[in-house]
C-alpha atoms as a PDB file:
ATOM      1  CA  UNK A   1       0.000   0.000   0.000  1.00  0.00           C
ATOM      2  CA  UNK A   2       1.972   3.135  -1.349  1.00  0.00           C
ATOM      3  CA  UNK A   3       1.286   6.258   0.632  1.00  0.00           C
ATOM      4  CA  UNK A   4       0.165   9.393  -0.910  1.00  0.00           C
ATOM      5  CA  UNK A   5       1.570  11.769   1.831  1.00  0.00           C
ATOM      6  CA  UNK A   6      -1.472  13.753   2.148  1.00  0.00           C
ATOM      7  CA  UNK A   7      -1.786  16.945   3.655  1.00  0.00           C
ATOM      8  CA  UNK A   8      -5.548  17.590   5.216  1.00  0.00           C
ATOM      9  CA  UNK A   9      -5.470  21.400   6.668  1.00  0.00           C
ATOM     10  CA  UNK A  10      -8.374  21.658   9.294  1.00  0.00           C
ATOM     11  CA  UNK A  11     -10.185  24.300   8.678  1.00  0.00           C
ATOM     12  CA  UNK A  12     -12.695  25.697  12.016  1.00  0.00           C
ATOM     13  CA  UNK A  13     -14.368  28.984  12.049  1.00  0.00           C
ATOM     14  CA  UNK A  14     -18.308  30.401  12.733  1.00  0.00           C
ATOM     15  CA  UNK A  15     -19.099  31.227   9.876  1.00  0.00           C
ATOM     16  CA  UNK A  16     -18.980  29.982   5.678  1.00  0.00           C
ATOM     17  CA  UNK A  17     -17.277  33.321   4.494  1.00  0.00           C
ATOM     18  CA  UNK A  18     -14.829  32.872   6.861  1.00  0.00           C
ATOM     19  CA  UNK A  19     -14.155  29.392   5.960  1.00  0.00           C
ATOM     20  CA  UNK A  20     -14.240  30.271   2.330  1.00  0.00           C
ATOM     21  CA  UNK A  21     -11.821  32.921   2.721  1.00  0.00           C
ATOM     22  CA  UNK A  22      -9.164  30.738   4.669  1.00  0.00           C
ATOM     23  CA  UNK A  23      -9.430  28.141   2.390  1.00  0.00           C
ATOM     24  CA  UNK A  24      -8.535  29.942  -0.494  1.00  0.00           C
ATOM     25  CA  UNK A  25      -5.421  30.870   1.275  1.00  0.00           C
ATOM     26  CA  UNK A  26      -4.087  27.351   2.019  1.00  0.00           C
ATOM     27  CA  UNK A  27      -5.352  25.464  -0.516  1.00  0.00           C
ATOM     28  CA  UNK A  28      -2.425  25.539  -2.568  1.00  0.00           C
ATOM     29  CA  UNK A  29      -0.414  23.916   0.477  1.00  0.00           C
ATOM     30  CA  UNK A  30      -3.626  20.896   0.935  1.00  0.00           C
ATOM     31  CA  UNK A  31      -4.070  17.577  -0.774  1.00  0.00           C
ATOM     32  CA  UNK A  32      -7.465  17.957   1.118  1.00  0.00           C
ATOM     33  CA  UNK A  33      -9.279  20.554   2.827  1.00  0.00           C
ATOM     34  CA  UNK A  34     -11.567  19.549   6.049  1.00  0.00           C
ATOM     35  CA  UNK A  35     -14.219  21.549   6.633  1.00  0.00           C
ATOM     36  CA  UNK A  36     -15.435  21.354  10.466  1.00  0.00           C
ATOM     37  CA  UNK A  37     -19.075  21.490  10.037  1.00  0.00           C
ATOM     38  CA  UNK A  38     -19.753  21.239  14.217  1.00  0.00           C
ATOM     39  CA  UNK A  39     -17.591  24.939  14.440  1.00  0.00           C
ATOM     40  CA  UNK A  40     -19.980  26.590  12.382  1.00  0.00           C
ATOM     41  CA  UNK A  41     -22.914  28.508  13.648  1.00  0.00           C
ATOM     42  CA  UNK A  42     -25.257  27.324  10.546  1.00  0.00           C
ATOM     43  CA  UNK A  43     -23.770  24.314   9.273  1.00  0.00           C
ATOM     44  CA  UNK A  44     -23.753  23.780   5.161  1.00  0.00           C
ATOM     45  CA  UNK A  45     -22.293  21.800   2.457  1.00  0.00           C
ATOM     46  CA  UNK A  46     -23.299  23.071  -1.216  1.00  0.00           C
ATOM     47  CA  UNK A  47     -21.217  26.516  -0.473  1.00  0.00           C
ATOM     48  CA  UNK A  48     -17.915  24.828   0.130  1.00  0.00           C
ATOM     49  CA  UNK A  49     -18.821  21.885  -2.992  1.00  0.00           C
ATOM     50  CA  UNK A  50     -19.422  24.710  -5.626  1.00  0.00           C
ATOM     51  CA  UNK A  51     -16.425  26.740  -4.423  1.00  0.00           C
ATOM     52  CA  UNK A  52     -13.802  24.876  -3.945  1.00  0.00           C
ATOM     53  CA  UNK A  53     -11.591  22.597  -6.367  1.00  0.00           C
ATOM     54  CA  UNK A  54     -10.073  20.275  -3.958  1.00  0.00           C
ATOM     55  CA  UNK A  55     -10.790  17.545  -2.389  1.00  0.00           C
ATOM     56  CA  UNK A  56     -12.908  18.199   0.833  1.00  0.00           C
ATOM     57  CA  UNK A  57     -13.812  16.456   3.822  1.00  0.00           C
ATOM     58  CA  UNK A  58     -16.558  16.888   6.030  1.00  0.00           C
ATOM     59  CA  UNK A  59     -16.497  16.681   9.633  1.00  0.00           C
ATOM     60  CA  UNK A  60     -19.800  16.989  12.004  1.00  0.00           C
ATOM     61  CA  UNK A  61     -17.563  15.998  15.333  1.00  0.00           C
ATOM     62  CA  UNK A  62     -19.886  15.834  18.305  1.00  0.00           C
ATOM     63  CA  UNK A  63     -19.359  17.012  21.848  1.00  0.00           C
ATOM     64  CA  UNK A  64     -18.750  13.570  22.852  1.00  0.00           C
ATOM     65  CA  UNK A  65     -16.062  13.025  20.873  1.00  0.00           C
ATOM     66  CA  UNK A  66     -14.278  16.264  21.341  1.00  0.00           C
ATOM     67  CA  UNK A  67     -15.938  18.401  18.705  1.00  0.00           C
ATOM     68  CA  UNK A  68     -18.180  21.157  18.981  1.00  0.00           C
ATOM     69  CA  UNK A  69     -21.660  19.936  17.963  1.00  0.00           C
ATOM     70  CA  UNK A  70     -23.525  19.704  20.496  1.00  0.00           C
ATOM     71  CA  UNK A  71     -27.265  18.915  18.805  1.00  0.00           C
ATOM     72  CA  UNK A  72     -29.397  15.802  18.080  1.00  0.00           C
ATOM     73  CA  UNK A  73     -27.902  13.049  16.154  1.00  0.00           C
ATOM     74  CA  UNK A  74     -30.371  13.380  13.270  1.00  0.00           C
ATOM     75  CA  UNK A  75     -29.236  17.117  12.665  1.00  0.00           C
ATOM     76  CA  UNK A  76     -25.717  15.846  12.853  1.00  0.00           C
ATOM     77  CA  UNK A  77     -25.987  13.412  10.750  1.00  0.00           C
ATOM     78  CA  UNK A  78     -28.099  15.005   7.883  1.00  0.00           C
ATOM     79  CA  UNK A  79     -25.177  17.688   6.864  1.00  0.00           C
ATOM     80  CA  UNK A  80     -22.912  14.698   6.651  1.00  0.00           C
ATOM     81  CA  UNK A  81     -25.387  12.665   4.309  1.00  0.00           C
ATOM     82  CA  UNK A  82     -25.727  15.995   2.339  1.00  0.00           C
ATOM     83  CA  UNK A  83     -22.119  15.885   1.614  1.00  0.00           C
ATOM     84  CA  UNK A  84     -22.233  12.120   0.720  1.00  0.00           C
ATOM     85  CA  UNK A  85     -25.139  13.495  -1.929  1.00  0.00           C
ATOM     86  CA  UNK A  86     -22.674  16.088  -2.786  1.00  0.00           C
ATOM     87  CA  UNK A  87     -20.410  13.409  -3.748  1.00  0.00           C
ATOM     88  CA  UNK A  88     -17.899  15.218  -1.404  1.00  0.00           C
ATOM     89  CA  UNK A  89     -14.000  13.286  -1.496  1.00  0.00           C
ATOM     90  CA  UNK A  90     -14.485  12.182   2.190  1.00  0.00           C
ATOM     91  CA  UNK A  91     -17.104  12.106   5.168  1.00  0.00           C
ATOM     92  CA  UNK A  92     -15.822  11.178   8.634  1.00  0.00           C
ATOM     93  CA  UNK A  93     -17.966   9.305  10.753  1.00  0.00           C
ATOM     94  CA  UNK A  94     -17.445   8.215  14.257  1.00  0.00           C
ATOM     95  CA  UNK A  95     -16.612   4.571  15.178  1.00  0.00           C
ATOM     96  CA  UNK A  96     -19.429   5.199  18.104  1.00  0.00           C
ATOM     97  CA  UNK A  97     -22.137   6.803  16.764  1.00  0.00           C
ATOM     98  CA  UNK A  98     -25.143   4.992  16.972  1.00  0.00           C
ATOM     99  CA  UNK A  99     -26.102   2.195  14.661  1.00  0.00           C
ATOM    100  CA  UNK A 100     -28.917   3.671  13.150  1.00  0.00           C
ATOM    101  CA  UNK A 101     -26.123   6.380  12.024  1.00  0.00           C
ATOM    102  CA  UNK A 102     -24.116   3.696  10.677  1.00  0.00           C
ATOM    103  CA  UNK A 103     -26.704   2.066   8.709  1.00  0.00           C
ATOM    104  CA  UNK A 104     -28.074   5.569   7.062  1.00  0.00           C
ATOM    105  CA  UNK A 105     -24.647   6.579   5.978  1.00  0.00           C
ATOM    106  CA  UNK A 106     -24.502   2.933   4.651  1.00  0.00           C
ATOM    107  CA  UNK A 107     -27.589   3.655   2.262  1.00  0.00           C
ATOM    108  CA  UNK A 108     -26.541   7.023   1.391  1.00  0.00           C
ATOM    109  CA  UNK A 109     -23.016   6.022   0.244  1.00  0.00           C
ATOM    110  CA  UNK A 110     -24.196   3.323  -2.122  1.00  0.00           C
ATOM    111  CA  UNK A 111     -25.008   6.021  -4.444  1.00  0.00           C
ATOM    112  CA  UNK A 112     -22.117   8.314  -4.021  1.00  0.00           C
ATOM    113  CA  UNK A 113     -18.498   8.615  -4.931  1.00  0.00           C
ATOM    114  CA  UNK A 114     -17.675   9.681  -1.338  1.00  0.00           C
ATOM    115  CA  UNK A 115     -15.287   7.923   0.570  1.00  0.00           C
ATOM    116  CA  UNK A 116     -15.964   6.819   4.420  1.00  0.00           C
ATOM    117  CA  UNK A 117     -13.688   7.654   6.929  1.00  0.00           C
ATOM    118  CA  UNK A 118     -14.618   6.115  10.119  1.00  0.00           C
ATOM    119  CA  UNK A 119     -12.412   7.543  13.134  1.00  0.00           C
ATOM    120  CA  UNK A 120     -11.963   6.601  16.888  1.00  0.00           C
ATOM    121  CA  UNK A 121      -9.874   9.395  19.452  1.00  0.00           C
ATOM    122  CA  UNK A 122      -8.829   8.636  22.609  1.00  0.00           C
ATOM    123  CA  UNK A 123      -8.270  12.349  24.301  1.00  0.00           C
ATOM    124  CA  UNK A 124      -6.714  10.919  27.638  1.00  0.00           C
ATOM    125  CA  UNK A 125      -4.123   7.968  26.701  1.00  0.00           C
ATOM    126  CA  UNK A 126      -3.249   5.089  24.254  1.00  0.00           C
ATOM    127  CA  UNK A 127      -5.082   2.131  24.645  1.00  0.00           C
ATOM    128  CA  UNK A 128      -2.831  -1.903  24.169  1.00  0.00           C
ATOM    129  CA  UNK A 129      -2.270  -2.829  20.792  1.00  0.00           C
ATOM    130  CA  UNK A 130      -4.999  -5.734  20.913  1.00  0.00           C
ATOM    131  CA  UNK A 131      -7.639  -2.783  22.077  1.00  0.00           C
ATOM    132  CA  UNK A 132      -6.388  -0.821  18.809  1.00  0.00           C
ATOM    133  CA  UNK A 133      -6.332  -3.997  16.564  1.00  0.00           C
ATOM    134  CA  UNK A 134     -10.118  -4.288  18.015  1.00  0.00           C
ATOM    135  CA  UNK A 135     -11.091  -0.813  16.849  1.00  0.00           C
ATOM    136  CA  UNK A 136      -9.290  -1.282  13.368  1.00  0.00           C
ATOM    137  CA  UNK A 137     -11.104  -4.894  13.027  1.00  0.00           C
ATOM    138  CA  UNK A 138     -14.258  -2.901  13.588  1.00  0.00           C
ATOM    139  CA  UNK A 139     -13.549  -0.173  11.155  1.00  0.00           C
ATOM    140  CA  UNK A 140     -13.809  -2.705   8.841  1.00  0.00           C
ATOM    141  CA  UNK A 141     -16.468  -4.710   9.352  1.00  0.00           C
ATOM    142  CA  UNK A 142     -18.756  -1.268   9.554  1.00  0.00           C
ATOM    143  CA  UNK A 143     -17.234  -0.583   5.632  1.00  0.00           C
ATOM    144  CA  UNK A 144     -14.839   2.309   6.166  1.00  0.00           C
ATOM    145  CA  UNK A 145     -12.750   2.926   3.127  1.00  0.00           C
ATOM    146  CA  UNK A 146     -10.440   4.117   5.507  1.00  0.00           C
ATOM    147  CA  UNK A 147      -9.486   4.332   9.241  1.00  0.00           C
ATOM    148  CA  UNK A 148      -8.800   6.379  11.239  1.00  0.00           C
ATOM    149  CA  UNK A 149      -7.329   6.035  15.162  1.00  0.00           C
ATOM    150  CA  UNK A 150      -5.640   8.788  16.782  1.00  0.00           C
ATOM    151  CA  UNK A 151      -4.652   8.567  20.441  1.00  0.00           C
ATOM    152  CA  UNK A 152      -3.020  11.086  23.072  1.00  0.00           C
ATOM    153  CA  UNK A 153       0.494   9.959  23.412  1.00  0.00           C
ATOM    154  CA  UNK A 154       2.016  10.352  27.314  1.00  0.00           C
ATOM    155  CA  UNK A 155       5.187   8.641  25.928  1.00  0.00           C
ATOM    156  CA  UNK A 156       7.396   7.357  23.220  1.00  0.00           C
ATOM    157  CA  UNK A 157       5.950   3.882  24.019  1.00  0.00           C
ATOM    158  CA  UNK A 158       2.403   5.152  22.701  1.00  0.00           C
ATOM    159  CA  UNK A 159       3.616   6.579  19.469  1.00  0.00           C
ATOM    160  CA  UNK A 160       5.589   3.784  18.659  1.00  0.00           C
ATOM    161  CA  UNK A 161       2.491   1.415  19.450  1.00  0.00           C
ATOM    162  CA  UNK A 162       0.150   3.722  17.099  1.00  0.00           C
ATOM    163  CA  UNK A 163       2.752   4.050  14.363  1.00  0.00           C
ATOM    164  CA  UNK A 164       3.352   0.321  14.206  1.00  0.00           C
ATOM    165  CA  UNK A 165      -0.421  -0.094  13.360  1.00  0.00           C
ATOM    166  CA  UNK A 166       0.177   0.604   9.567  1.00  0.00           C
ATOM    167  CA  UNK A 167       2.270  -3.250   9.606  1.00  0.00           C
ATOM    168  CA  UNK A 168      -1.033  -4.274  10.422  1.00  0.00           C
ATOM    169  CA  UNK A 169      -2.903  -1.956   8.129  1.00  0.00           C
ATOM    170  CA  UNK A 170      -0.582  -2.657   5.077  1.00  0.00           C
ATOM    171  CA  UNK A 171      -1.020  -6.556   5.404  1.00  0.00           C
ATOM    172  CA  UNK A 172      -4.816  -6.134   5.574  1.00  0.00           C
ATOM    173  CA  UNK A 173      -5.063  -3.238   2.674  1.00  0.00           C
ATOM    174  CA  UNK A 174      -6.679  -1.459   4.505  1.00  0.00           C
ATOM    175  CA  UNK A 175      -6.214   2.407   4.408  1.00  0.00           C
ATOM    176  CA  UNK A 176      -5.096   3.758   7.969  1.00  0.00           C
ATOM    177  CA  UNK A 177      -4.655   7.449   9.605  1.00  0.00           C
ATOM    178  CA  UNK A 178      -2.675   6.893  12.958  1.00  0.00           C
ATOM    179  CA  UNK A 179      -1.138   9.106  14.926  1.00  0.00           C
ATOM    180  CA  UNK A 180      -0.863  10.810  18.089  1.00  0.00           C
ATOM    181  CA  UNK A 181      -2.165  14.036  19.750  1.00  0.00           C
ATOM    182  CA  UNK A 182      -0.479  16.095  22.570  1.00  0.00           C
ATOM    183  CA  UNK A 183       3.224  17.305  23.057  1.00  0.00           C
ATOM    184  CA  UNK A 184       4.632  13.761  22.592  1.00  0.00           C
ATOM    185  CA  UNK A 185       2.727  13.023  19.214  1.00  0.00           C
ATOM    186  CA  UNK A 186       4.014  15.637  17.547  1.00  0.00           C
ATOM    187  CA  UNK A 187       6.507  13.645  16.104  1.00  0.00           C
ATOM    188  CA  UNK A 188       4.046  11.031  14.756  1.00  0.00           C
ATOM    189  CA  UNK A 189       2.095  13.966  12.805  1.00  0.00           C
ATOM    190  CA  UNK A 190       5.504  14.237  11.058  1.00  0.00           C
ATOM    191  CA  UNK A 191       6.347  10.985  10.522  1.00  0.00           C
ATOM    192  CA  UNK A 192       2.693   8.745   9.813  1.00  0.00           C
ATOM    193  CA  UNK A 193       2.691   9.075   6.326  1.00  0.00           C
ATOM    194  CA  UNK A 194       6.337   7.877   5.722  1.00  0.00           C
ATOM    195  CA  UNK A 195       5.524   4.954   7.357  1.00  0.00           C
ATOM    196  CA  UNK A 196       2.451   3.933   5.275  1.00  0.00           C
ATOM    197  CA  UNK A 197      -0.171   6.547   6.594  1.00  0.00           C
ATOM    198  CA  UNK A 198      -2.817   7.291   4.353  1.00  0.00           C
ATOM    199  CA  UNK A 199      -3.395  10.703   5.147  1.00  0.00           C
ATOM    200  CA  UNK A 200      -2.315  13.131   8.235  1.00  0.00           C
ATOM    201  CA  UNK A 201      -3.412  16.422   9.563  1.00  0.00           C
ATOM    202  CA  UNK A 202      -2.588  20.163  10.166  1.00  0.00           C
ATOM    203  CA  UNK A 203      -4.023  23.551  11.080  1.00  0.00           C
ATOM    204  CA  UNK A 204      -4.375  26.830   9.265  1.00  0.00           C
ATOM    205  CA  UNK A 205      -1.809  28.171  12.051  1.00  0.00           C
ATOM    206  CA  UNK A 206      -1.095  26.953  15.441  1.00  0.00           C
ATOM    207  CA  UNK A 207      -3.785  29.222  17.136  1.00  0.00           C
ATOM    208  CA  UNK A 208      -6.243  27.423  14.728  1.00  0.00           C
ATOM    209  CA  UNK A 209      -5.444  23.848  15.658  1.00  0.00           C
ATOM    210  CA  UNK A 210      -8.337  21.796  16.000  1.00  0.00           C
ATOM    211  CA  UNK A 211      -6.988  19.085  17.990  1.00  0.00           C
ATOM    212  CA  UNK A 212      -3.652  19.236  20.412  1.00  0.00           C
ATOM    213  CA  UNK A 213      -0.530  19.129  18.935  1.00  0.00           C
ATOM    214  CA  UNK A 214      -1.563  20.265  15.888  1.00  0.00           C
ATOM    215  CA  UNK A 215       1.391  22.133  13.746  1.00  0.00           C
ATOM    216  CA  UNK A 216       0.353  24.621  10.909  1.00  0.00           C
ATOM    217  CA  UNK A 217      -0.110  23.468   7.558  1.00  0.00           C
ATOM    218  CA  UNK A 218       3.306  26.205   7.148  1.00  0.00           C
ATOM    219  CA  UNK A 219       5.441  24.303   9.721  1.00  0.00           C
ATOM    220  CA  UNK A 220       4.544  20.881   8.309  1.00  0.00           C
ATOM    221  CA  UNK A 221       5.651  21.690   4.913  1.00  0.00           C
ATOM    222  CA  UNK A 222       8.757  23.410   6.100  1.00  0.00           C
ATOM    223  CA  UNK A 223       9.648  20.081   8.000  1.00  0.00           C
ATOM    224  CA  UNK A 224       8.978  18.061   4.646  1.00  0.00           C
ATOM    225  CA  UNK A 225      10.815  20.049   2.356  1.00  0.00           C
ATOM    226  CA  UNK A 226      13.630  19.474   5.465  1.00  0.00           C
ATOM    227  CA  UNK A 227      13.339  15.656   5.251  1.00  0.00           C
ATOM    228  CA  UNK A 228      13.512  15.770   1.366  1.00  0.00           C
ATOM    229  CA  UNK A 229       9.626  14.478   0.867  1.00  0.00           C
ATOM    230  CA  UNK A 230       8.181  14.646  -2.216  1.00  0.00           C
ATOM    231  CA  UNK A 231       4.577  15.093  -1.236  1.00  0.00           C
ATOM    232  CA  UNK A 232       2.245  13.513  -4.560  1.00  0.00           C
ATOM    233  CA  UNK A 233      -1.381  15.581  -5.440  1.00  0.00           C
ATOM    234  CA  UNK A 234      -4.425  14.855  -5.878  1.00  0.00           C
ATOM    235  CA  UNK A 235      -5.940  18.276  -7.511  1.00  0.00           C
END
């Protein structure tokens, strides 16, 4: 499984001009764009779609797994089935949303182009390898087209036990994002898609990071030109 090196800028504001406006001054640094639909104060897809020629991702991340949304699960989960419609790149989904959430997004994807991105974050620690093979095992079974487990590292131990889930991931073919949050995981931001990650993540500066740890999309691309990368595109 050849990695891509993508670069997915994070993009979180209140409001769709604002979005619209930062995006147009990164995208030329992105493979993809995510748009945080839970930051906005009247969430919508079609805006961003017609706008924007890159690849996009939609995110509806709800209170309980560290995002901002904070409504009912049908609201939440209608502005990611309008992006599916949309035939947006990539929807996330959460590994624990509720079944009935799993099975709609199921329906709506068989007639769409968009890719499913199921995701699991631990905010406190890094769970053993066998819970982490568990959650990856799941991914699967639910039909992700990709994975995604990110973890808060408290030590080199976690990283290395998050990064070495891509040995896994490459037997299987399956498409993995793993990496770690906080001080500690910085490193693995860096280093994920050299070692087989499918995809990893970045802010629009560090006082826009949407998760901790987070470098700017400026610093990330200064450390890869560094390290020699030569980073493929998609658009």
């Amino acid at each position: 499984m050849k990695s891509l090196n993508r670069i997915c800028v994070s993009i979180g504001r209140e409001t769709i001009d604002d979005i619209l406006a930062v995006a147009d001054s990164v995208a030329s640094q992105a493979d993809v764009l995510e748009i945080r639909l839970d930051y906005l104060s009247l969430p919508a897809v079609s805006p961003f779609v017609n706008t924007l020629k890159i690849p996009l991702l939609f995110t509806n991340r709800p209170v309980w797994e560290g995002g901002e949304f904070s409504g009912d699960e049908e609201q939440r989960l209608g502005a990611l089935i309008e992006a599916v419609a949309e035939n947006s790149a990539y929807v996330d989904l959460e590994l624990l949303a509720p079944e009935e959430s799993h099975q709609r997004m199921q329906m709506a994807l068989k007639e769409s182009k968009t890719k499913l991105i199921l995701s699991w974050h631990n905010f406190k620690n890094t769970p053993s390898r066998e819970e982490l093979l568990g959650h990856m095992a799941q991914m699967q079974d639910l039909g992700a087209d990709i994975g995604k487990i990110i973890t808060t590292a408290n030590n080199h131990q976690d990283v290395l036990r998050v990064l070495q889930l891509q040995e896994t991931a490459e037997k299987l073919n399956f498409p993995l994002i793993a990496f770690c949050m906080g001080r500690h995981g910085v490193v693995s931001r860096v280093a994920t898609c050299g070692l087989g990650g499918y995809m990893t993540y970045c802010a629009v500066s560090e006082e826009e990071a949407t998760a901790p740890g987070q470098l700017s999309v400026k610093t990330l691309r200064e450390i890869y030109s560094l390290m020699g990368h030569r980073l493929i595109y998609e658009h």
